[in-house]
PDB file of N, CA and C in Angstrom:
ATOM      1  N   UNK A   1     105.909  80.359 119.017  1.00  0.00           N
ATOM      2  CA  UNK A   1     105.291  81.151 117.984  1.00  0.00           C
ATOM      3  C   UNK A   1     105.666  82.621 118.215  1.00  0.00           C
ATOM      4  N   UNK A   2     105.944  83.361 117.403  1.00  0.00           N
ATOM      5  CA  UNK A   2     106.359  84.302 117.326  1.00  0.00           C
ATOM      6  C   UNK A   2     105.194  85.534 116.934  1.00  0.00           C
ATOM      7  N   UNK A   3     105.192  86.931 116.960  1.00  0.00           N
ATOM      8  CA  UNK A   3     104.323  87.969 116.490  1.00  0.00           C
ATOM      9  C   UNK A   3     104.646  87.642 114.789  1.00  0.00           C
ATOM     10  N   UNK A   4     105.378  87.340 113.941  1.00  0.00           N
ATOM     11  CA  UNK A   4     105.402  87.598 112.825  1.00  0.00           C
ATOM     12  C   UNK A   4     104.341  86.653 112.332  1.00  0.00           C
ATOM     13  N   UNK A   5     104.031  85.733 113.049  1.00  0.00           N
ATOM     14  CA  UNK A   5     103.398  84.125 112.931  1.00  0.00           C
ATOM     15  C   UNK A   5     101.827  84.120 111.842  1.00  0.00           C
ATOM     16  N   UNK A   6     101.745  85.526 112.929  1.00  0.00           N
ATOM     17  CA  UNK A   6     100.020  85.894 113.110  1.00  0.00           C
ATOM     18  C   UNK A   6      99.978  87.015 111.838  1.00  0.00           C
ATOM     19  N   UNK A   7      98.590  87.049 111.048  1.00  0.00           N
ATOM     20  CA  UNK A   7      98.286  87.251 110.218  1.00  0.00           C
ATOM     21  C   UNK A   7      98.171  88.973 110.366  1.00  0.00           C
ATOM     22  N   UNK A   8      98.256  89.969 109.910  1.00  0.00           N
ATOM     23  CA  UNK A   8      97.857  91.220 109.877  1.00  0.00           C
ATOM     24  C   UNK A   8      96.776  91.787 110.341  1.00  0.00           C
ATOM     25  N   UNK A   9      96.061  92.573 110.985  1.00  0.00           N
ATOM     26  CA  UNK A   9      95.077  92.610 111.469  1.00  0.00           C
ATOM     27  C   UNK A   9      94.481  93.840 109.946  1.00  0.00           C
ATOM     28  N   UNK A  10      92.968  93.895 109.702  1.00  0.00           N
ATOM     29  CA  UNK A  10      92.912  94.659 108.351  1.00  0.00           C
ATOM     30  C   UNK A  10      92.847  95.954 108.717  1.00  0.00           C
ATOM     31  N   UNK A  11      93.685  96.655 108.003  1.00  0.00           N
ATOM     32  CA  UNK A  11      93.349  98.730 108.835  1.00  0.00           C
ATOM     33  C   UNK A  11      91.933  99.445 109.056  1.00  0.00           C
ATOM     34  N   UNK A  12      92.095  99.387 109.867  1.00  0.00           N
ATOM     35  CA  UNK A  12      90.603 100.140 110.653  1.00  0.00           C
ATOM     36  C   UNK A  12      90.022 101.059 109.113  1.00  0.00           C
ATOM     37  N   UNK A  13      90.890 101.842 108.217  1.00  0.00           N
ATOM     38  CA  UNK A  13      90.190 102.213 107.660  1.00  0.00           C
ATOM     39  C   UNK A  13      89.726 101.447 105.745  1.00  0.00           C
ATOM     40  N   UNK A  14      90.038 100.180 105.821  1.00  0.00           N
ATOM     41  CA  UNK A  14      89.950  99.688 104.828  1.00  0.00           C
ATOM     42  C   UNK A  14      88.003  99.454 104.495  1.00  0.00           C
ATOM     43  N   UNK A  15      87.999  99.454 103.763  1.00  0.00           N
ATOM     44  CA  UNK A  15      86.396  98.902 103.235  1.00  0.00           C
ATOM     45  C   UNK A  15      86.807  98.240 102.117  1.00  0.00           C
ATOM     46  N   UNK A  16      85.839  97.029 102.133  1.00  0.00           N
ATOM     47  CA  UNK A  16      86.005  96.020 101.138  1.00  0.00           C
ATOM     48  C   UNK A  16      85.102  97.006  99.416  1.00  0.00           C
ATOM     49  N   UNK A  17      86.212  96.546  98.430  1.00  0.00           N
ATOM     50  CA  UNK A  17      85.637  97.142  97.539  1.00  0.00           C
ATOM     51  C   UNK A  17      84.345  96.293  96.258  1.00  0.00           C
ATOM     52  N   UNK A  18      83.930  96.945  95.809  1.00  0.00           N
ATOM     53  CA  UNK A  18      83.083  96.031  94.852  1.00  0.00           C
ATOM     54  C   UNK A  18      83.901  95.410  93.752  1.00  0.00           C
ATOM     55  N   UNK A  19      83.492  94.271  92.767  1.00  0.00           N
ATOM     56  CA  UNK A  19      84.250  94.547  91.715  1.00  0.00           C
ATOM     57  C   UNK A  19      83.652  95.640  90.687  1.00  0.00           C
ATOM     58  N   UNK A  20      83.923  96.871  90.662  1.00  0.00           N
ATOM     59  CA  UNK A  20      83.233  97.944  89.780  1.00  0.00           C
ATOM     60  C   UNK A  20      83.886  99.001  89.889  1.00  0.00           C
ATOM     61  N   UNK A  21      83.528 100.018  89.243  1.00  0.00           N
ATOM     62  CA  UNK A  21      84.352 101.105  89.292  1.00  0.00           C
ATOM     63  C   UNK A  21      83.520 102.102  90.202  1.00  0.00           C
ATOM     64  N   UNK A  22      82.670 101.305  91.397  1.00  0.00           N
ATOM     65  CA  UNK A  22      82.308 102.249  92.277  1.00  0.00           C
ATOM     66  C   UNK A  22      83.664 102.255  93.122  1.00  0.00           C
ATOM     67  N   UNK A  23      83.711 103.825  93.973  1.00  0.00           N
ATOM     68  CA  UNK A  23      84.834 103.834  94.796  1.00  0.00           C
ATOM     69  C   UNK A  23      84.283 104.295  96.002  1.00  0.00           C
ATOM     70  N   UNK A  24      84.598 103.410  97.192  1.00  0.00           N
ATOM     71  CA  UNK A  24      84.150 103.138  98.448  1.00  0.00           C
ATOM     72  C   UNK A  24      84.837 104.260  99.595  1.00  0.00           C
ATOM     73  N   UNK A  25      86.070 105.156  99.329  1.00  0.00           N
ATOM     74  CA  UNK A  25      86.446 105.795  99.839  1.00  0.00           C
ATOM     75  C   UNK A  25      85.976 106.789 100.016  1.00  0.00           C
ATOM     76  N   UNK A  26      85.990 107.784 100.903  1.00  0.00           N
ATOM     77  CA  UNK A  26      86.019 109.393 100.872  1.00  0.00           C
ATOM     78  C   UNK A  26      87.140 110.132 100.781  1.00  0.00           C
ATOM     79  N   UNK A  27      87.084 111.408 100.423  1.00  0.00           N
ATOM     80  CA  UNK A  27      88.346 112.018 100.108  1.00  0.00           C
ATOM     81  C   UNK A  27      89.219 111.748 100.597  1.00  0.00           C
ATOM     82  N   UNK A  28      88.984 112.066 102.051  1.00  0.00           N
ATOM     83  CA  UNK A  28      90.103 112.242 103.088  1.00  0.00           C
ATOM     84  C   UNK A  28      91.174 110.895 103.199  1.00  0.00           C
ATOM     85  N   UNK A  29      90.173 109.557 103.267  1.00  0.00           N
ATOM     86  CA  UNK A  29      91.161 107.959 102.831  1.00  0.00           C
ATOM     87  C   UNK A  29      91.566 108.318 101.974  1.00  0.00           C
ATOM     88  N   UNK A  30      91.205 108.536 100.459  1.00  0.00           N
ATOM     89  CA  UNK A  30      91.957 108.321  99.288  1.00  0.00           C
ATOM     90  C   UNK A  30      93.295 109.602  99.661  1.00  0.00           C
ATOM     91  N   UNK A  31      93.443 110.631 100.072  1.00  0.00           N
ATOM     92  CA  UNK A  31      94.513 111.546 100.430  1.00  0.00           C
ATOM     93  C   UNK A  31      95.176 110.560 101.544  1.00  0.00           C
ATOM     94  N   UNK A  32      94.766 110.479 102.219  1.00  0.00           N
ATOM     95  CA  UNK A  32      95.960 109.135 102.992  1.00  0.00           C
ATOM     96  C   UNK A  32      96.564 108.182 102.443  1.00  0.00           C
ATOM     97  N   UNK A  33      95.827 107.334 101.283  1.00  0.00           N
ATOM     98  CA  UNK A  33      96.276 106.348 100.473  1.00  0.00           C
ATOM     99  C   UNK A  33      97.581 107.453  99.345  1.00  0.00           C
ATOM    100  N   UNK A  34      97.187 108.459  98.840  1.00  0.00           N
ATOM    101  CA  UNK A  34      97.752 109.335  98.200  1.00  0.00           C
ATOM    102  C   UNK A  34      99.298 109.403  98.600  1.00  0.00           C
ATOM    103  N   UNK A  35      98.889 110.204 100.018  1.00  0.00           N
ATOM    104  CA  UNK A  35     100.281 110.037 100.749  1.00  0.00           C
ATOM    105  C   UNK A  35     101.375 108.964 100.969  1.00  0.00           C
ATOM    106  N   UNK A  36     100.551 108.181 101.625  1.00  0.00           N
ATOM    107  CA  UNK A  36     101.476 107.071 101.893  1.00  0.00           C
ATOM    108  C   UNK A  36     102.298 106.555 100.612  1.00  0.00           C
ATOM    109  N   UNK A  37     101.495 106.440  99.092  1.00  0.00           N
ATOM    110  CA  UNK A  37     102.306 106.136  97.337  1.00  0.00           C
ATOM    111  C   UNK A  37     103.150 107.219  97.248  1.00  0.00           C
ATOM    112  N   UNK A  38     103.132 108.346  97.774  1.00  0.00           N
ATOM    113  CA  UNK A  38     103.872 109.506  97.000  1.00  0.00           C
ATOM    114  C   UNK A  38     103.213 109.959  95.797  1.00  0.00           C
ATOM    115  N   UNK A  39     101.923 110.127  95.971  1.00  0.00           N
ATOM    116  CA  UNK A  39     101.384 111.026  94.776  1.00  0.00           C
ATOM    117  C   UNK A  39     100.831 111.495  94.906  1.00  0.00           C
ATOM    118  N   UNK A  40     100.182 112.564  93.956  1.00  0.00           N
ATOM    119  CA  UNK A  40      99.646 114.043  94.003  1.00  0.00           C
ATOM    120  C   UNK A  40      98.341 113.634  95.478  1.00  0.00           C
ATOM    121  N   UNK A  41      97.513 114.897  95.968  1.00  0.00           N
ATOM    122  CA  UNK A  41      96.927 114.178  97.020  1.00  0.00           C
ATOM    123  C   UNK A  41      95.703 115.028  96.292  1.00  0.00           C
ATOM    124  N   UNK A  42      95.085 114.503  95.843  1.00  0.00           N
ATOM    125  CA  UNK A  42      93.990 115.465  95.129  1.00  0.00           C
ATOM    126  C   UNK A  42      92.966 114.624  95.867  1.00  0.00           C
ATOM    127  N   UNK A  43      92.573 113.760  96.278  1.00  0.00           N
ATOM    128  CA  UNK A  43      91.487 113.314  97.198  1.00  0.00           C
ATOM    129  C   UNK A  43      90.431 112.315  96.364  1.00  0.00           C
ATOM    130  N   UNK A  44      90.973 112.041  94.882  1.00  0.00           N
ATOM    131  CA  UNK A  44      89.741 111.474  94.117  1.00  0.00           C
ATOM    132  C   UNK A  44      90.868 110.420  93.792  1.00  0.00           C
ATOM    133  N   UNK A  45      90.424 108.902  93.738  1.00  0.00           N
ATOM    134  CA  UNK A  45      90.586 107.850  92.895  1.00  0.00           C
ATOM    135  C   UNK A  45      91.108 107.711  91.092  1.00  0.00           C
ATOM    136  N   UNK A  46      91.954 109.136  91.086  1.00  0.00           N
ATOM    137  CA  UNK A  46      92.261 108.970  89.475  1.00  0.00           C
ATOM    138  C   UNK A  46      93.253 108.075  88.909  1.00  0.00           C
ATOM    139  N   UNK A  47      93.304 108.157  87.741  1.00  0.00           N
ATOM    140  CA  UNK A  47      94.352 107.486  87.039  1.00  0.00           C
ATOM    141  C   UNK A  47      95.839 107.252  87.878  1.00  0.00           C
ATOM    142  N   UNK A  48      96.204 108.074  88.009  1.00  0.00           N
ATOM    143  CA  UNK A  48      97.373 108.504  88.577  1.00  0.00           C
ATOM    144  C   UNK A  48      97.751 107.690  89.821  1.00  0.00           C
ATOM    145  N   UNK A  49      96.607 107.603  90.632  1.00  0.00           N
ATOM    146  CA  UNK A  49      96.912 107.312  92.018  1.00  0.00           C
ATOM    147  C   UNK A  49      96.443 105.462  91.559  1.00  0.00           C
ATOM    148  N   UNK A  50      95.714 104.776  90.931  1.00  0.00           N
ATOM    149  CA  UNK A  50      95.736 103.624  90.450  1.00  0.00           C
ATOM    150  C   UNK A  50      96.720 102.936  90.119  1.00  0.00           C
ATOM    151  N   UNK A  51      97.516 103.999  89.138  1.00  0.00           N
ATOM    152  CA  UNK A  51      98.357 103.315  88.427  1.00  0.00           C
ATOM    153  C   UNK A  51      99.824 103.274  89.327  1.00  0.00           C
ATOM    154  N   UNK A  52      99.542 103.881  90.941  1.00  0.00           N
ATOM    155  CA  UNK A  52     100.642 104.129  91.917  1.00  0.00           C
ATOM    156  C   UNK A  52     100.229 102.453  92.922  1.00  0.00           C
ATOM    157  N   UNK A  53      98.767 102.879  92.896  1.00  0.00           N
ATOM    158  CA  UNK A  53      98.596 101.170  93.521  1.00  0.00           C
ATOM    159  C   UNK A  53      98.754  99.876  92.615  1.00  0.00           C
ATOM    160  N   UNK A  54      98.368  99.900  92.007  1.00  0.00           N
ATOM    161  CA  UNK A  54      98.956  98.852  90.894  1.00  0.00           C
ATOM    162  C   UNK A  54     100.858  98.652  91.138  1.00  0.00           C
ATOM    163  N   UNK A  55     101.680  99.732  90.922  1.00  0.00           N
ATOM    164  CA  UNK A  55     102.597  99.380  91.438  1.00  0.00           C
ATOM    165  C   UNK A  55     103.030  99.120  92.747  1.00  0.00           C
ATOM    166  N   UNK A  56     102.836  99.279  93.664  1.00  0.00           N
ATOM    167  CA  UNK A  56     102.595  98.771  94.546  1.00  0.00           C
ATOM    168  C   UNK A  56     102.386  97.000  94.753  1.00  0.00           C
ATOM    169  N   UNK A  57     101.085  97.006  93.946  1.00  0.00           N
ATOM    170  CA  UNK A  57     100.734  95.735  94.224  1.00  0.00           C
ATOM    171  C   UNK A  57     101.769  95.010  93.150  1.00  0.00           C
ATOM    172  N   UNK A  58     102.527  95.665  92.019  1.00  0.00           N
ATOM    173  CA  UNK A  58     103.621  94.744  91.350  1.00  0.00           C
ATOM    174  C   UNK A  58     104.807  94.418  92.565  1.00  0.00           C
ATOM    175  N   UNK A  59     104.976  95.399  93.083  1.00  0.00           N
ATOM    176  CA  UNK A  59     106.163  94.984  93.574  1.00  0.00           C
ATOM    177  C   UNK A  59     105.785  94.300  94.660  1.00  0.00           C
ATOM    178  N   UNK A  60     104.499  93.842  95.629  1.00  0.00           N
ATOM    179  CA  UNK A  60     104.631  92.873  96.843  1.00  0.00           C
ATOM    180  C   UNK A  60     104.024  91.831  95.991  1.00  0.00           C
ATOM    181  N   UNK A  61     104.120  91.986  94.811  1.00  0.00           N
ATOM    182  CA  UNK A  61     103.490  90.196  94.220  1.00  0.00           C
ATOM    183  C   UNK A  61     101.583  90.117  94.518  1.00  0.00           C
ATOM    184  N   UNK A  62     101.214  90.792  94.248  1.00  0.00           N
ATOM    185  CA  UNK A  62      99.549  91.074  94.591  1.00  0.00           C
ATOM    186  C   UNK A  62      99.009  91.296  93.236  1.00  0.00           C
ATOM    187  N   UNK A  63      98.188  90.695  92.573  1.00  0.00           N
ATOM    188  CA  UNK A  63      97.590  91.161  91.173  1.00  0.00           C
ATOM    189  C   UNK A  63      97.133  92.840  90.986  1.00  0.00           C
ATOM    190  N   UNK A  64      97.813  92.972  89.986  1.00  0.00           N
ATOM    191  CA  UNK A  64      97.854  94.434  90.189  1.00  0.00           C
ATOM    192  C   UNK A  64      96.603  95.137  89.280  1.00  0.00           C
ATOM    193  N   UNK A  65      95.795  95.170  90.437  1.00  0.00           N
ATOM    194  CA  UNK A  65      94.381  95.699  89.792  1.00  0.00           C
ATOM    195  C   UNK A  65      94.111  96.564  89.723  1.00  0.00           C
ATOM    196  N   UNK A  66      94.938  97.323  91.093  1.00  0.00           N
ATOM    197  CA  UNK A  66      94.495  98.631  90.720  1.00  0.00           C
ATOM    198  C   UNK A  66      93.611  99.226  91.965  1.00  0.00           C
ATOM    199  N   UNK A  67      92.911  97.726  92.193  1.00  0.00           N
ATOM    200  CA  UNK A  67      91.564  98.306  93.458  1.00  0.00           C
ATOM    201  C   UNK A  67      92.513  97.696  94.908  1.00  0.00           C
ATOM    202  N   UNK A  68      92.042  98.591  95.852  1.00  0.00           N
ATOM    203  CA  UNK A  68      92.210  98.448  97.312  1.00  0.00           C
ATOM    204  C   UNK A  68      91.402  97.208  97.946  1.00  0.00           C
ATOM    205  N   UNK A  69      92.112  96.317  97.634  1.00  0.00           N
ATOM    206  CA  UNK A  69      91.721  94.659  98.296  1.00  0.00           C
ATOM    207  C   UNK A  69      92.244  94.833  99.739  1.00  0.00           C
ATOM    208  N   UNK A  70      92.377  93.584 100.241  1.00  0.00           N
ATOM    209  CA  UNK A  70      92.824  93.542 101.437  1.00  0.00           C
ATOM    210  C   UNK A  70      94.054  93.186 101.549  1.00  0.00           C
ATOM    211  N   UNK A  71      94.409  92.878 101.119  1.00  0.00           N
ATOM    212  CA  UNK A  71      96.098  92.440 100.898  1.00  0.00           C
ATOM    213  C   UNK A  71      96.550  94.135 100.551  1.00  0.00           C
ATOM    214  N   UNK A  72      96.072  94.616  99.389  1.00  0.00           N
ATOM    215  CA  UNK A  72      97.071  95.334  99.207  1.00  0.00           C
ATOM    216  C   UNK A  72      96.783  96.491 100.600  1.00  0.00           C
ATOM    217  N   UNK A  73      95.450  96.865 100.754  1.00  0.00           N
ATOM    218  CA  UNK A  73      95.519  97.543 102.280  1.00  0.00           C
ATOM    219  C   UNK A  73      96.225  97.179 103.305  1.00  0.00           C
ATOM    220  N   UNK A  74      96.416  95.795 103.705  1.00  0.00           N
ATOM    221  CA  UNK A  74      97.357  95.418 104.413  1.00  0.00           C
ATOM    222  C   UNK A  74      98.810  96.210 103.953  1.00  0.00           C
ATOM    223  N   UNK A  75      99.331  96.128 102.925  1.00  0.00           N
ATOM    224  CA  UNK A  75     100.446  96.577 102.500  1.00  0.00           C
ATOM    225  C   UNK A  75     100.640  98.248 102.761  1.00  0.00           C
ATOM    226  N   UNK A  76      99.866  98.902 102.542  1.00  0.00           N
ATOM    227  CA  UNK A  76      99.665 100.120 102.470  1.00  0.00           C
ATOM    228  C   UNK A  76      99.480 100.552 104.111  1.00  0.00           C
ATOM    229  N   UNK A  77      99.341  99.933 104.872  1.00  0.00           N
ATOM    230  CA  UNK A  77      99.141 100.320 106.160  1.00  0.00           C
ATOM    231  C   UNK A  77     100.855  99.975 107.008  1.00  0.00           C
ATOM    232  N   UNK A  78     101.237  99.084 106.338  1.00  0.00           N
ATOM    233  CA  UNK A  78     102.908  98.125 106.698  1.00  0.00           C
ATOM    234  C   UNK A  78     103.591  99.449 106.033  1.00  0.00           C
ATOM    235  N   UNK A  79     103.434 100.067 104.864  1.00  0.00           N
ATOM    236  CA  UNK A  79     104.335 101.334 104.788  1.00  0.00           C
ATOM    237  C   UNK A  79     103.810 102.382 106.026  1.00  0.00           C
ATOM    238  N   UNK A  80     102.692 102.508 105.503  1.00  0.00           N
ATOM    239  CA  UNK A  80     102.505 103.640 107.092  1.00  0.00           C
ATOM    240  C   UNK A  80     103.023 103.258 108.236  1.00  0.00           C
ATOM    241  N   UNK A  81     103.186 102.265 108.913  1.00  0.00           N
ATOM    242  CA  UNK A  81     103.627 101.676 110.312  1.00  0.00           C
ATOM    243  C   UNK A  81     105.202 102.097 110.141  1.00  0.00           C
ATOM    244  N   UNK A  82     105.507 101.657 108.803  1.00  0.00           N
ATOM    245  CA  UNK A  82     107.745 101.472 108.979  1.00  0.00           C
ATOM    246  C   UNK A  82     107.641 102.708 109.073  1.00  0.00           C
ATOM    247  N   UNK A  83     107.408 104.065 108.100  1.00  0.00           N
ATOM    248  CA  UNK A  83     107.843 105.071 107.691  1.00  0.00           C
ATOM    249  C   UNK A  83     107.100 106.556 108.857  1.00  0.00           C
ATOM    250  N   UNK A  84     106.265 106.006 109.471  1.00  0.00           N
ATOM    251  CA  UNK A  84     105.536 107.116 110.768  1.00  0.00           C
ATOM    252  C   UNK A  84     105.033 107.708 109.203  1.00  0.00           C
ATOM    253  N   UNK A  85     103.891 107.363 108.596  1.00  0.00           N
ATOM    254  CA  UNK A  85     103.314 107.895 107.798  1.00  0.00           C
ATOM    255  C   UNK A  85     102.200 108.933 108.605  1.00  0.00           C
ATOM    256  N   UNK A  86     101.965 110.157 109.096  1.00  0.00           N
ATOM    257  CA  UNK A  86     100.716 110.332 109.840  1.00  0.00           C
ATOM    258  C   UNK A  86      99.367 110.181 108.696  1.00  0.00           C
ATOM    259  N   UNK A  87      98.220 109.882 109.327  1.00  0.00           N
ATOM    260  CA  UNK A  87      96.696 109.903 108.337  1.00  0.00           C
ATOM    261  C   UNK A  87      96.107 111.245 108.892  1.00  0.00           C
TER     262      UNK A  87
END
């Protein structure tokens, strides 16, 4: 068995979200999440930065909702790891 074998561990800073348009983050995550998409880093959950996770979640095959599940946090933490994203 190999390390690839084993499942992702979830990023220390993920929180499971509701289904709602409450947003579970604080600034400072959503500016990390910001960073890591390449978009503006304004610190709030807008349009903009949704419609950056949504792509995201098009391109690893993840329903693209929009909200920070665990899959797509998983994903978002796998760019930070390749690219030395700092948080």
């Amino acid at each position: 068995m190999t390390s690839h074998d084993f499942p992702d561990p979830d990023p220390t800073w993920y929180i499971q979200q509701p289904h709602s348009p409450l947003c579970v983050y604080d600034a400072d995550t959503i500016r990390d999440i910001q960073r890591t998409l390449s978009c503006p880093e304004t610190g709030v959950m807008d349009d903009n930065t949704i419609n950056h996770i949504k792509g995201l979640q098009y391109a690893m095959g993840i329903p693209a909702t929009g909200m920070v599940d665990r899959e797509t946090a998983v994903s978002i933490q796998r760019l930070r790891d390749r690219y030395h994203i700092s948080t």
